[in-house]
Protein backbone atom coordinates (compact mmCIF):
# COMPACT_ATOMS: atom_id res chain seq x y z
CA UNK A 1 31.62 78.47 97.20
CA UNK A 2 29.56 75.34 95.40
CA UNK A 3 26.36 76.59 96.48
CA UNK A 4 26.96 80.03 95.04
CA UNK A 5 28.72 78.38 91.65
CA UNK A 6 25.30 76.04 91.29
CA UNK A 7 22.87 78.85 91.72
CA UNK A 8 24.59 80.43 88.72
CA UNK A 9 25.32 77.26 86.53
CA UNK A 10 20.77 76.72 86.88
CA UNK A 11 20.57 80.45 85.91
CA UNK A 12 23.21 80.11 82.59
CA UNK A 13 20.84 77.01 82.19
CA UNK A 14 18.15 79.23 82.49
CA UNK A 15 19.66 81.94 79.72
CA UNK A 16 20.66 79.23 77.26
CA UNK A 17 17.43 77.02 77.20
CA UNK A 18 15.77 80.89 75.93
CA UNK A 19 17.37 80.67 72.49
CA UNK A 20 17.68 84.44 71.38
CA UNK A 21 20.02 84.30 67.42
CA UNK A 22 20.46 88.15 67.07
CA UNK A 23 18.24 87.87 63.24
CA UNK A 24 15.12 86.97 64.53
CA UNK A 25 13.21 90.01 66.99
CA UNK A 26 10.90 87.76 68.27
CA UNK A 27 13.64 85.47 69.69
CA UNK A 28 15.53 88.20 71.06
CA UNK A 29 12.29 89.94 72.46
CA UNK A 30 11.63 86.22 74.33
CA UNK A 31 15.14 86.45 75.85
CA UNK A 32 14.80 89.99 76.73
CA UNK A 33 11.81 88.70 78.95
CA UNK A 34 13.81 85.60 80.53
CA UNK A 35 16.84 88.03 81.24
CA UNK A 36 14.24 90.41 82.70
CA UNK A 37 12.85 88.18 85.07
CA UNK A 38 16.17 86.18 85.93
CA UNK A 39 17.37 90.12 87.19
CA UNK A 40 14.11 90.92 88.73
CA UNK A 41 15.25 87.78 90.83
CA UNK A 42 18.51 88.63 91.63
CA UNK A 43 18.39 92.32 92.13
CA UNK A 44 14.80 92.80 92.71
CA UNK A 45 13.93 95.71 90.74
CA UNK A 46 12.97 95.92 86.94
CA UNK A 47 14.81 97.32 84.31
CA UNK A 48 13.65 99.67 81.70
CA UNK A 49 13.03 97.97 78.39
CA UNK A 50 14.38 100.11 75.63
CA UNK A 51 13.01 98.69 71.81
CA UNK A 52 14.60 100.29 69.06
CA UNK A 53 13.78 99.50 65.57
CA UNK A 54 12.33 96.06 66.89
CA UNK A 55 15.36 94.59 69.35
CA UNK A 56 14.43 94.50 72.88
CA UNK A 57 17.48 95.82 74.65
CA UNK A 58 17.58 96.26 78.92
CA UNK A 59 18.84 98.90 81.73
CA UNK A 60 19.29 98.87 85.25
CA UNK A 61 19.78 102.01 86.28
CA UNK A 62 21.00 102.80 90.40
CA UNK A 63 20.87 106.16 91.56
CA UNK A 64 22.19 108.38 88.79
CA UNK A 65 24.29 105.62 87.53
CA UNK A 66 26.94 107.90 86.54
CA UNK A 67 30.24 105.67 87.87
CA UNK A 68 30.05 102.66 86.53
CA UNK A 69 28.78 100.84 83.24
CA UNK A 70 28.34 97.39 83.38
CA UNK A 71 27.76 96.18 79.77
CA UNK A 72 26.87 92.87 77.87
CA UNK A 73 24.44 91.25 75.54
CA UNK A 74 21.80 88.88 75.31
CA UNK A 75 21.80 88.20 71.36
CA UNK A 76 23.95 84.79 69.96
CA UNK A 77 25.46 83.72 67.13
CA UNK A 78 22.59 80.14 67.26
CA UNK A 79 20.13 79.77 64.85
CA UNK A 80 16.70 78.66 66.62
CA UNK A 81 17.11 74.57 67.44
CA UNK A 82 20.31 74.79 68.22
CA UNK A 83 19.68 72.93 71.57
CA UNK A 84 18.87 70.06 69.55
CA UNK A 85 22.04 69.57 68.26
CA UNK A 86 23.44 70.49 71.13
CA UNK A 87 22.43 70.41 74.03
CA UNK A 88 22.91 72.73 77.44
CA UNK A 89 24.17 70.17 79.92
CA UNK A 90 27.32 70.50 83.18
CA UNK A 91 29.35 67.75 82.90
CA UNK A 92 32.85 67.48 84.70
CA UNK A 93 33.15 70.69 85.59
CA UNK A 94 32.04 72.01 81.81
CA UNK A 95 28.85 73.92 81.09
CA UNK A 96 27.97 73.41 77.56
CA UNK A 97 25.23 75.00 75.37
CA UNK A 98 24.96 77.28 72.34
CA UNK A 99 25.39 80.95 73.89
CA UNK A 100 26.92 80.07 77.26
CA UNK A 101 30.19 81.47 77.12
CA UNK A 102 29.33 84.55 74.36
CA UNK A 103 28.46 85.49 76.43
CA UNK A 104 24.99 84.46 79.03
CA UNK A 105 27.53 83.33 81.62
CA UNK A 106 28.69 87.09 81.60
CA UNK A 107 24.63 88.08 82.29
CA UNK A 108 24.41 86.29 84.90
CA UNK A 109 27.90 87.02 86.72
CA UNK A 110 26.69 90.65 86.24
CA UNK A 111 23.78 90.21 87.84
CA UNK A 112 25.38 88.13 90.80
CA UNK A 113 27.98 90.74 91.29
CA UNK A 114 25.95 93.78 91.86
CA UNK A 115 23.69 91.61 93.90
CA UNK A 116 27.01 91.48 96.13
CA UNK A 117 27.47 95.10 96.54
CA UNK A 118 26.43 97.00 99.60
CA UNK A 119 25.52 99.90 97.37
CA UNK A 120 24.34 99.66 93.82
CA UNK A 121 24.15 103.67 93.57
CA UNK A 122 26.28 105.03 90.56
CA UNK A 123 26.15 101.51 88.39
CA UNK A 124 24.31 101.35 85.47
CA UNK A 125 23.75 97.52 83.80
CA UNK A 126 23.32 97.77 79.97
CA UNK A 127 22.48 94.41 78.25
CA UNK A 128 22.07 94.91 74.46
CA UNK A 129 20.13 93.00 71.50
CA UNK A 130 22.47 92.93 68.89
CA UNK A 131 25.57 92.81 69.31
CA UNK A 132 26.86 90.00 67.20
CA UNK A 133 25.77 91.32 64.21
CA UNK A 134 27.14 95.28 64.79
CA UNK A 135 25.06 96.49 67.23
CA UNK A 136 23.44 99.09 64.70
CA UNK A 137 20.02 99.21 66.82
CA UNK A 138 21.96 99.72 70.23
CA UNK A 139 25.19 101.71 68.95
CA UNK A 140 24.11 104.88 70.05
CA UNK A 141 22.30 103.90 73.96
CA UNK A 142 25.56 102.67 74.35
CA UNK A 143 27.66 105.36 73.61
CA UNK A 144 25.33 107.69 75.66
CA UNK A 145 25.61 105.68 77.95
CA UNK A 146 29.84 105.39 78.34
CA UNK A 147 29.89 108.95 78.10
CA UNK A 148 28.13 109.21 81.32
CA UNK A 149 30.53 107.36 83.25
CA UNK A 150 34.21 107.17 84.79
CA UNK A 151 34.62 103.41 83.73
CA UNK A 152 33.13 100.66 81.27
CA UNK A 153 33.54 97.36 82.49
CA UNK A 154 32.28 94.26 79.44
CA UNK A 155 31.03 91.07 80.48
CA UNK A 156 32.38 89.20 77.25
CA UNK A 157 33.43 86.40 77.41
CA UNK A 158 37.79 86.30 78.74
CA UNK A 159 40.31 85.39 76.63
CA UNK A 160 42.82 81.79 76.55
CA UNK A 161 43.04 80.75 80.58
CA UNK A 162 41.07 83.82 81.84
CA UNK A 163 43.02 86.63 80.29
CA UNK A 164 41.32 90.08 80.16
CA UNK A 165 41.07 91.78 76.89
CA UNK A 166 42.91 95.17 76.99
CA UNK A 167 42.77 95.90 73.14
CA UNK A 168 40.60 94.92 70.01
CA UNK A 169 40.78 96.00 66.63
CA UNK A 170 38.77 98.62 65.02
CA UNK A 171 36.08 97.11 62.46
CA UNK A 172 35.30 98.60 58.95
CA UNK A 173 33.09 96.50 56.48
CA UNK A 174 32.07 97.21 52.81
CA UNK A 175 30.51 96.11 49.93
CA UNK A 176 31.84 96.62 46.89
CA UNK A 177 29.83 96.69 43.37
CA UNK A 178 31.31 96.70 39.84
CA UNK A 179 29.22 97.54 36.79
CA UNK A 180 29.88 96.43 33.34
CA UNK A 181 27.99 95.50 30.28
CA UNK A 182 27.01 92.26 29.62
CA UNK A 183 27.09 90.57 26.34
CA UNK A 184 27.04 86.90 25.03
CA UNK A 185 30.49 85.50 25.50
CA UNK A 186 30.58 83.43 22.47
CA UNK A 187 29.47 86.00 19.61
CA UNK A 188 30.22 88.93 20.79
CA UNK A 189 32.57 89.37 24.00
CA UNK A 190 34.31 92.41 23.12
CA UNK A 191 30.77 94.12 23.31
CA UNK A 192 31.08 93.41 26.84
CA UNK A 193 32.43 95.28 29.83
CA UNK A 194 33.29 92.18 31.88
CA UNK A 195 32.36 92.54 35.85
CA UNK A 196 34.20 89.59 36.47
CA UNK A 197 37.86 90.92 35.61
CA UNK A 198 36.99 94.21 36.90
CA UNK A 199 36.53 92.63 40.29
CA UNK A 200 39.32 91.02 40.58
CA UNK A 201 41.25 93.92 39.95
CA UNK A 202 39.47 95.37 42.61
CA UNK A 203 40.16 92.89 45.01
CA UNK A 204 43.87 92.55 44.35
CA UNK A 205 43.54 97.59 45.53
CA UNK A 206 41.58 96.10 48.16
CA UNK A 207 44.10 93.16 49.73
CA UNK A 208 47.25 94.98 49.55
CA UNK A 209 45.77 97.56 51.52
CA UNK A 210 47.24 95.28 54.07
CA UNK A 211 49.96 96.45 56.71
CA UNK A 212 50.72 93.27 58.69
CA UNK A 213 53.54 95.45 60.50
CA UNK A 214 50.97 97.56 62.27
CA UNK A 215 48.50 94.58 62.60
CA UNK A 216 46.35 96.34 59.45
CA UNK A 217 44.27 92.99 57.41
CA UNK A 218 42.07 93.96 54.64
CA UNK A 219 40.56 90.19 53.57
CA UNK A 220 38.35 90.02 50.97
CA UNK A 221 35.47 87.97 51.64
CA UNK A 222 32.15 86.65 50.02
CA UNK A 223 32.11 87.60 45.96
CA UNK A 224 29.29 87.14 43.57
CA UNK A 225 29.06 87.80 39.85
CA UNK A 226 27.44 86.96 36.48
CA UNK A 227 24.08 85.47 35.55
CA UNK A 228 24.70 82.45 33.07
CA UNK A 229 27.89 80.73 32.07
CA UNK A 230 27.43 82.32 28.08
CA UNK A 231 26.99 85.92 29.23
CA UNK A 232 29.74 88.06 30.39
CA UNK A 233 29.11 89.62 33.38
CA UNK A 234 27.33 93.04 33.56
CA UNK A 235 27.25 93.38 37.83
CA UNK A 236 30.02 91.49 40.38
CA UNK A 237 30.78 92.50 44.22
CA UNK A 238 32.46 91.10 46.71
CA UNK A 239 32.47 92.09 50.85
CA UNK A 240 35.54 93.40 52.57
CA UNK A 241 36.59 92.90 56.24
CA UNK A 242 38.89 95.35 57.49
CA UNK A 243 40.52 95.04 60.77
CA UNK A 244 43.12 97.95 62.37
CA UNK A 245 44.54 98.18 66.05
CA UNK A 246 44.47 101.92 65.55
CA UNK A 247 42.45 104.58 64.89
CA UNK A 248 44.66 106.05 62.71
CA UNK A 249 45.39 102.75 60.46
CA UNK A 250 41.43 102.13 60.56
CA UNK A 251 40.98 105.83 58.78
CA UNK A 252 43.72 105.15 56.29
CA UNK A 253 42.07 101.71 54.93
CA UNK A 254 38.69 103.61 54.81
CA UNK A 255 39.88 106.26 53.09
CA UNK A 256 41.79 104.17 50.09
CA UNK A 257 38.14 102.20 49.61
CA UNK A 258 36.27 104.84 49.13
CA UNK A 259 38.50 105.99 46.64
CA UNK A 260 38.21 103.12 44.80
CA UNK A 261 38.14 103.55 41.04
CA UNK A 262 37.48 101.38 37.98
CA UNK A 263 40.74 99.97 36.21
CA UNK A 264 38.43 99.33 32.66
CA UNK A 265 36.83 101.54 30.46
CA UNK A 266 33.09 101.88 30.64
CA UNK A 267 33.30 99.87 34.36
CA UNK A 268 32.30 101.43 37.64
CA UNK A 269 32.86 100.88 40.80
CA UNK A 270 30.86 101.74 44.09
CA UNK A 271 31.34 101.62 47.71
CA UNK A 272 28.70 100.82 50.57
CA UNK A 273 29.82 100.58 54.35
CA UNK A 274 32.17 102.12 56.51
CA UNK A 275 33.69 101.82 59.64
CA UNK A 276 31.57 99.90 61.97
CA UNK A 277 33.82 100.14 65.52
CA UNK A 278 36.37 102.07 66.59
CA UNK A 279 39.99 100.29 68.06
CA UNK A 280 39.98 99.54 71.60
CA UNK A 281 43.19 100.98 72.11
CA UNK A 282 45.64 99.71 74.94
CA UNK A 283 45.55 102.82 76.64
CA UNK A 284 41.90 102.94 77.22
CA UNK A 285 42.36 100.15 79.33
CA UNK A 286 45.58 100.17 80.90
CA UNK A 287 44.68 101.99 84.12
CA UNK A 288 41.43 99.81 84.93
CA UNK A 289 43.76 96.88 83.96
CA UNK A 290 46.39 98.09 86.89
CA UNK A 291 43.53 98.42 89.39
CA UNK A 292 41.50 94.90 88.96
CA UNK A 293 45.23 93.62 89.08
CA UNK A 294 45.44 95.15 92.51
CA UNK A 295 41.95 93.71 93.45
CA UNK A 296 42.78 90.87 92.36
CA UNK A 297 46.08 90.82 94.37
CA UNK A 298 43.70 92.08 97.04
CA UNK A 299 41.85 89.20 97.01
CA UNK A 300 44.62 86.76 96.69
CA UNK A 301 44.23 85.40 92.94
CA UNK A 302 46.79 84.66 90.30
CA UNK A 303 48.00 87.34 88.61
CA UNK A 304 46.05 88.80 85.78
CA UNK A 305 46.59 88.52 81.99
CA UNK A 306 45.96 90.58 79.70
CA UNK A 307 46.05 90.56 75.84
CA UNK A 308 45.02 92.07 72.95
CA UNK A 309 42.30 90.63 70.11
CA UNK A 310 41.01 91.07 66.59
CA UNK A 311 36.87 90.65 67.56
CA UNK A 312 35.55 93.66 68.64
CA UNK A 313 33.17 94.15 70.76
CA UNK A 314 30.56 96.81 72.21
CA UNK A 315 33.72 97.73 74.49
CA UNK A 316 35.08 99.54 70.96
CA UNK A 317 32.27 101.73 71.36
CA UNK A 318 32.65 103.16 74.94
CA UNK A 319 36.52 102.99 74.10
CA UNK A 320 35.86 105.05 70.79
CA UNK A 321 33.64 108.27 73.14
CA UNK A 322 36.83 108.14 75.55
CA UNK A 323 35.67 105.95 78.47
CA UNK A 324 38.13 103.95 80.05
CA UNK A 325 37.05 100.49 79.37
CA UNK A 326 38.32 96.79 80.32
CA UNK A 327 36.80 93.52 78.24
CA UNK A 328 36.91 89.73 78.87
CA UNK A 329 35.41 90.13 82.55
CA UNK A 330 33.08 87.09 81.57
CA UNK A 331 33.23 83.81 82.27
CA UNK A 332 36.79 81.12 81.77
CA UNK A 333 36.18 78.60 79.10
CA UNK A 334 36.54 78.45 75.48
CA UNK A 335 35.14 77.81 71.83
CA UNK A 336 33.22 81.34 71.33
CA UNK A 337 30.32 80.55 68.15
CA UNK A 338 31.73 77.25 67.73
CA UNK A 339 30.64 73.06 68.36
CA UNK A 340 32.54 73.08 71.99
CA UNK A 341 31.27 76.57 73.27
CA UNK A 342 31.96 75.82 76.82
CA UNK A 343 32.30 77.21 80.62
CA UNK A 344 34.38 76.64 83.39
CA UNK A 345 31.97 76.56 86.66
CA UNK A 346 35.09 76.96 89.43
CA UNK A 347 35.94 79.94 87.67
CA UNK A 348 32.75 81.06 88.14
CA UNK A 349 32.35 82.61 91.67
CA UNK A 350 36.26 83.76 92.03
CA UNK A 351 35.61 86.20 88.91
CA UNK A 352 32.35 87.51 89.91
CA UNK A 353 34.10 88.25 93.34
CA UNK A 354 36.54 90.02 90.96
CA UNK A 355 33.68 92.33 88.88
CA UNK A 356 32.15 93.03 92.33
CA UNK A 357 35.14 94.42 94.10
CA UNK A 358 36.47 95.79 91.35
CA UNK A 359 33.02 97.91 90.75
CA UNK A 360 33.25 98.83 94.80
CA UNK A 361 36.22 100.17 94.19
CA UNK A 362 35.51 102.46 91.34
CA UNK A 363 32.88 103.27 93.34
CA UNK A 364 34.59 104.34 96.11
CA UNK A 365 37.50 106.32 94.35
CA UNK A 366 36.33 106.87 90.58
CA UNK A 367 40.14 108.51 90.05
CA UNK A 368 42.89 106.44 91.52
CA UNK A 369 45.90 107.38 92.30
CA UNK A 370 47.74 104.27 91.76
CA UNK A 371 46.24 104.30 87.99
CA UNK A 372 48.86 103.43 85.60
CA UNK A 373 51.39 101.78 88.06
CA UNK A 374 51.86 98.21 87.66
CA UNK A 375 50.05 96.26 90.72
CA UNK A 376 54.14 95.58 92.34
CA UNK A 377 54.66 98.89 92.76
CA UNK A 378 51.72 100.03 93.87
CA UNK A 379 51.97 99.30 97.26
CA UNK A 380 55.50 101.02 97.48
């Protein structure tokens, strides 16, 4: 399919040359219009353009759209000028440029796939704003949104050699503050309540909050404190990210930071942030993982992998309302926010067949009764 795989390659081209970093609203509102247009193209009806607090976010709606949510963003990680430094260009095989795979390849396989189907009605497309930063303008469309449907399928970007992404950990982030009393540090020190020390007994509650045997980290980030090098320090903080494959591991770590308390007298200590997404747990994917294996089977590609990561995603949120959900139905190819953010064009076309067979057949039979057999014995 070459003519198919270079219609798509000139639309990622088309996605990536439209420079949309999540920070900056008039960028994003700029790629809203490009993505707009590029699905006006493709599936010849408009969306409805949803701007909340600013961030232009997108929705095709077919029929009641109540079966299927297709979901992805149109936000990156690259600054404006990016393309100067680097450049969106194929070569070999490789489609290069700053937003390609995280994830405008995934746009634009959406949009190919449900061009594909001989019935749209019951899909719903959802492309968001701002993702990569938390999604706090989009957080709850989405979630209205999963709970509408019988299945969420994400358009990020697929894991190591195409592998889908059944599980991601739950994300909390905080800011922690410490007050003390500041004082100059060569008369008088002891007049001072130093911020400094305080913190880093803070940050030693904070990192063994830890539980490596249940996948629990707790890393203490960016810190700050003091104002000259001759005054001890009256304010410090330092960020926290937490990261928890389960719900229940996510609620303990919150918990213990909010309970934070000052280990000096005449110190305090104060919490900001929270939980920001839910886990995507393995078993809110396991029976849409079964059936794309069997499509996949169907349509006589290697098996599919699946695995479990520590990014989240806006798959956490329709996970977190109790939609079944499956991630990483994006594009093959590597190096997510990073110099060598690539794309594999042959895997292209294969996996949008995938995302559009696999949407027919939710469509067809929203409740399957071969959901949570492995693809082998599904046929017995």
């Amino acid at each position: 399919m070459p003519e198919r795989a270079d219609a798509m390659v000139a639309d990622i081209l088309r996605l990536v040359a439209c420079e949309s970093p999540s920070d900056d609203r008039e960028a994003v509102s700029r790629s809203a219009d490009e993505v707009t247009e590029l699905g006006i193209r493709i599936l010849g009806v408009a969306p409805e353009r949803i701007t909340i607090d600013g961030c232009a976010h997108l929705r095709w709606r077919f029929g009641d759209g109540k079966s299927v949510l297709v979901l992805g963003h149109h936000d990156t990680v690259w600054p404006l000028s990016s393309l100067v430094s680097h450049p969106a260009h194929v070569s070999d095989g490789v489609l290069r440029g700053p937003g390609c795979f995280d994830m405008k390849a995934g746009l634009v396989m959406a949009f190919h796939a449900l061009a594909a189907l001989p019935d749209r009605t019951g899909v719903t497309l959802l492309i968001t704003g701002d993702e990569e930063p938390g999604s706090h303008t989009s957080r709850a469309l989405i979630e209205e949104e999963a709970r509408r449907v019988a299945a969420a399928l994400v358009l990020e970007a697929a894991g190591p050699g195409g592998a889908l992404k059944t599980a991601r950990k739950g994300v909390s982030r905080y800011e922690i503050h410490v007050r003390g009393r500041a004082a100059h540090a060569g008369l008088e020190p002891e007049q001072g309540v130093n911020a400094t020390i305080e913190l880093s007994h803070q940050i030693q509650a904070v990192a063994a909050l830890a539980a490596p045997e249940h996948g629990t980290t707790v890393t203490p980030t960016r810190t700050r404190a003091g104002t000259t090098s001759n005054t001890v320090p009256a304010h410090a903080a330092f960020t926290v990210d937490v990261r928890a494959r389960s719900t229940a591991e996510q609620h303990r770590t919150h918990a213990a930071i909010m309970a934070l308390r000052p280990r000096i007298d005449g110190a305090a200590v104060t919490v900001e942030g929270g939980i920001n997404r839910p886990p995507l747990e393995p078993e809110a994917s396991a029976d849409l993982f079964v059936r794309a294996s069997l499509v996949a089977e169907r349509l006589g590609m290697p098996p599919l992998r699946s695995m479990s990561v520590g990014g989240a995603s806006d798959g956490n949120f329709t996970a977190g309302v109790g939609t079944p959900t499956l991630d990483g139905l994006g594009a093959v190819g590597g190096g997510a926010h990073a110099d060598d953010e690539h794309v594999i064009v042959a895997e292209l076309p294969g996996r949008t067949r995938l995302l559009t067979e696999l949407i027919e057949d939710i469509l067809a039979q929203p409740a399957s009764g071969v959901f949570g057999r492995l693809p082998e014995e599904a046929g017995r």
